[in-house]
Protein backbone atom coordinates (compact mmCIF):
# COMPACT_ATOMS: atom_id res chain seq x y z
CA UNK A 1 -12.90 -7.70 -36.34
CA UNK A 2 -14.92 -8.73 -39.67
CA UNK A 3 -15.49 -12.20 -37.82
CA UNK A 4 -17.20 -10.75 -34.72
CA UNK A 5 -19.18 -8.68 -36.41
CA UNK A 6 -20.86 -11.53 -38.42
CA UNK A 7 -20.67 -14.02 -35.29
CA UNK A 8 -22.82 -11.10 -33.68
CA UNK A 9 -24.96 -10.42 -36.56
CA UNK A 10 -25.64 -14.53 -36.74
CA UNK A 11 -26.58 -14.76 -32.99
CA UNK A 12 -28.94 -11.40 -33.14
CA UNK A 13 -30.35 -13.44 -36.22
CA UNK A 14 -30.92 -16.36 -34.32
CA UNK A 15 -32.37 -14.30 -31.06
CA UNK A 16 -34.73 -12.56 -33.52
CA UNK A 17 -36.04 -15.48 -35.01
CA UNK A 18 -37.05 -16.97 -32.15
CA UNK A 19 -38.66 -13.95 -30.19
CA UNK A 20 -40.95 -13.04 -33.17
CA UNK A 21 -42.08 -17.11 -33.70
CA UNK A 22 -43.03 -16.97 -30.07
CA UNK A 23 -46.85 -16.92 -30.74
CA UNK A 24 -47.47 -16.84 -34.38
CA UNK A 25 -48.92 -18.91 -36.17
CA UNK A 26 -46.05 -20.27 -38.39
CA UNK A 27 -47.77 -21.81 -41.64
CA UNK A 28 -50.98 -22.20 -43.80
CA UNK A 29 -51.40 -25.86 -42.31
CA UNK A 30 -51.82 -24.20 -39.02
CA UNK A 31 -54.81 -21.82 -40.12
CA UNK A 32 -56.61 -24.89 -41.80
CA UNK A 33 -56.13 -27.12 -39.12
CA UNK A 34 -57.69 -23.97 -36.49
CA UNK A 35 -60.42 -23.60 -38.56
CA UNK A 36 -61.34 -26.59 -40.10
CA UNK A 37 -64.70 -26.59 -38.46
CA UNK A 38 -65.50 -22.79 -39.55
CA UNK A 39 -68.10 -22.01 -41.85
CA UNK A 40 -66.83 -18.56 -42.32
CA UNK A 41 -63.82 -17.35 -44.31
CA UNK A 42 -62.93 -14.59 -41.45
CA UNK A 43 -61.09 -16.82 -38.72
CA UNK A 44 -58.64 -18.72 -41.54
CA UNK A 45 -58.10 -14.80 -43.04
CA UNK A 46 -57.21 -13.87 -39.45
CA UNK A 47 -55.35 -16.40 -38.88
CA UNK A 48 -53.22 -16.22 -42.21
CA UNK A 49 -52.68 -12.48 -41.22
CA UNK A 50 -51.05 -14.27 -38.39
CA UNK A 51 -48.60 -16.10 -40.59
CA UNK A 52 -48.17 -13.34 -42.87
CA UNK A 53 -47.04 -11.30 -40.39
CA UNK A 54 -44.00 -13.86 -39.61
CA UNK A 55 -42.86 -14.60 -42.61
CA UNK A 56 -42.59 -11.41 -43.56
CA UNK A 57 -40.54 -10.44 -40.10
CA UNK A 58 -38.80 -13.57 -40.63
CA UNK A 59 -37.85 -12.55 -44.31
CA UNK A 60 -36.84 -8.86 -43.21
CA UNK A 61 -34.34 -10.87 -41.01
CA UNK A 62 -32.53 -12.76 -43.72
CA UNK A 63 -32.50 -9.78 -45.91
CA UNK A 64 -31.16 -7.58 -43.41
CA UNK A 65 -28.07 -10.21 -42.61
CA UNK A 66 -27.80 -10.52 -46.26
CA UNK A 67 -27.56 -6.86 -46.24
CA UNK A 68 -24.91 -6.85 -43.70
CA UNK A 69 -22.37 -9.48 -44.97
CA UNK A 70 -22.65 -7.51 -47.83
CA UNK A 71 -21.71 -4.06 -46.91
CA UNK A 72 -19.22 -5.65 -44.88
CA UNK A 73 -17.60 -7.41 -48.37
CA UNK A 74 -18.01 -4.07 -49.77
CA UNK A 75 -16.25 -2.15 -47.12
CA UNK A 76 -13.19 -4.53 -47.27
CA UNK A 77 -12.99 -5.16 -51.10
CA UNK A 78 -14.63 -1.88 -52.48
CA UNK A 79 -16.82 -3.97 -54.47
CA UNK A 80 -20.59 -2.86 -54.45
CA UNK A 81 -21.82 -4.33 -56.98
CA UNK A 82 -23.17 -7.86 -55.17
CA UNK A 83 -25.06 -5.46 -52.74
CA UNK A 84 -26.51 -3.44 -55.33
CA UNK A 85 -27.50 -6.41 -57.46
CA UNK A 86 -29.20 -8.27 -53.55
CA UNK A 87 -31.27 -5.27 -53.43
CA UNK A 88 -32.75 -5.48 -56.80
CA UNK A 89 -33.27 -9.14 -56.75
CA UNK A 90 -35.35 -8.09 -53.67
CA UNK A 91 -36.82 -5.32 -54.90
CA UNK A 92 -37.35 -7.46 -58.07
CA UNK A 93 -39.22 -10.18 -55.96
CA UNK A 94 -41.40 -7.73 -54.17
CA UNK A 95 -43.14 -6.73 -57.68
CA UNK A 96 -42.99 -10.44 -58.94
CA UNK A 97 -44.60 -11.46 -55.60
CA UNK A 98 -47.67 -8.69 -55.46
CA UNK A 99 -48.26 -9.45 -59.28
CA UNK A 100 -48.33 -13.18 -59.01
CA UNK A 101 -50.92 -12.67 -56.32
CA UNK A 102 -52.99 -10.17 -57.02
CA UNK A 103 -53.51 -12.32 -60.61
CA UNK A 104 -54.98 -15.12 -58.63
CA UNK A 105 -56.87 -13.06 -56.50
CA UNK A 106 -58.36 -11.17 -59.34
CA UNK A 107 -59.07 -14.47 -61.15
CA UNK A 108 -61.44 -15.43 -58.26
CA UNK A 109 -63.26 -12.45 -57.39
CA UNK A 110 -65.83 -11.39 -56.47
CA UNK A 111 -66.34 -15.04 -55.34
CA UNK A 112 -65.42 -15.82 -51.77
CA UNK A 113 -62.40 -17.16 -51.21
CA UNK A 114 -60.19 -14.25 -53.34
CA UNK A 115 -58.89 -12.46 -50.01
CA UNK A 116 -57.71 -16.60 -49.07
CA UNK A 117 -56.08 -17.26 -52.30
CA UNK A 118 -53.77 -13.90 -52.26
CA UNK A 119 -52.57 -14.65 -48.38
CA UNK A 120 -52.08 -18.28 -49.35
CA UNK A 121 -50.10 -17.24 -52.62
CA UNK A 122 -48.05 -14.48 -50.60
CA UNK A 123 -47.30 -16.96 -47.36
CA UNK A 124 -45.70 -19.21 -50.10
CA UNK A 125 -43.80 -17.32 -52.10
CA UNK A 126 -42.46 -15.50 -49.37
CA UNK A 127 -41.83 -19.00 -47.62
CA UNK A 128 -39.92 -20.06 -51.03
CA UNK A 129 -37.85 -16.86 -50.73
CA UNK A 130 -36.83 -17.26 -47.00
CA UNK A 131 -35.60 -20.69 -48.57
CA UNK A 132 -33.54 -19.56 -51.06
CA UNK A 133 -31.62 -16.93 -48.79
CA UNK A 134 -31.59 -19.13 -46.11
CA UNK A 135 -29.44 -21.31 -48.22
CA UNK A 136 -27.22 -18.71 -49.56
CA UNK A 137 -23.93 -18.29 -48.15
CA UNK A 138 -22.26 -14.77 -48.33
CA UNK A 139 -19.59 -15.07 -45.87
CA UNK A 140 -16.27 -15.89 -46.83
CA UNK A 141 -15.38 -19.67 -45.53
CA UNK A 142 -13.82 -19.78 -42.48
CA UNK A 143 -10.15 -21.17 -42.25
């Protein structure tokens, strides 16, 4: 029962991921290579809207499977504790993540380029995060 309701969970994943990276734009290389010819900062802070807005469905997506495998631990085991301590790491790197980008930002204005240097930071952090729970395995191994 516990199996199919993770092999389910992994193929919604999987369906998810690849609706919302449909049209996005995917990465900061993207923007810069779309606007290398543009004068103005506007297009590449469009365009890293863009990519902000998929990495931050595509993190949603690993938290909320995360989220999942780990109520379903806690509903066999009785064991809350992991799921508590996932949702303060996230919470955790929300805070870390606006601070450590709002510092650069603030560093650099009112000069152009501030708005740029926040979306960059956040793309990348959020990027590095996606990485790190993407690698995480909180099923139990299969037999």
């Amino acid at each position: 029962m516990m199996r199919n309701k993770i092999c389910l969970a992994t193929t919604l994943f999987c369906h998810l991921l690849m609706i919302s990276s449909a049209n996005a734009t995917k990465n900061i290389e993207e923007c810069k290579n779309q606007n290398a010819d543009s004068i103005s900062s506007a297009p590449m802070s469009q365009c890293l809207d863009s990519v902000i807005s998929f990495v931050d469905r595509e993190l949603q997506t690993w938290i909320n499977l995360h989220t999942f495998n780990l109520e379903e631990k806690a509903l066999v085991n009785g064991r809350y504790s992991s799921l508590k301590m996932f949702k303060r790491s996230q919470s955790n790197f929300i805070t870390y993540r606006e601070n450590d980008c709002r510092w650069q930002y603030l560093a650099i204005s009112p000069e152009t380029g501030a708005d740029l240097a926040y979306k960059t930071c956040y793309v990348m952090l959020s990027q590095s995060r996606i990485t790190a729970l993407s690698n995480i395995k909180t099923t139990n191994p299969t037999p």
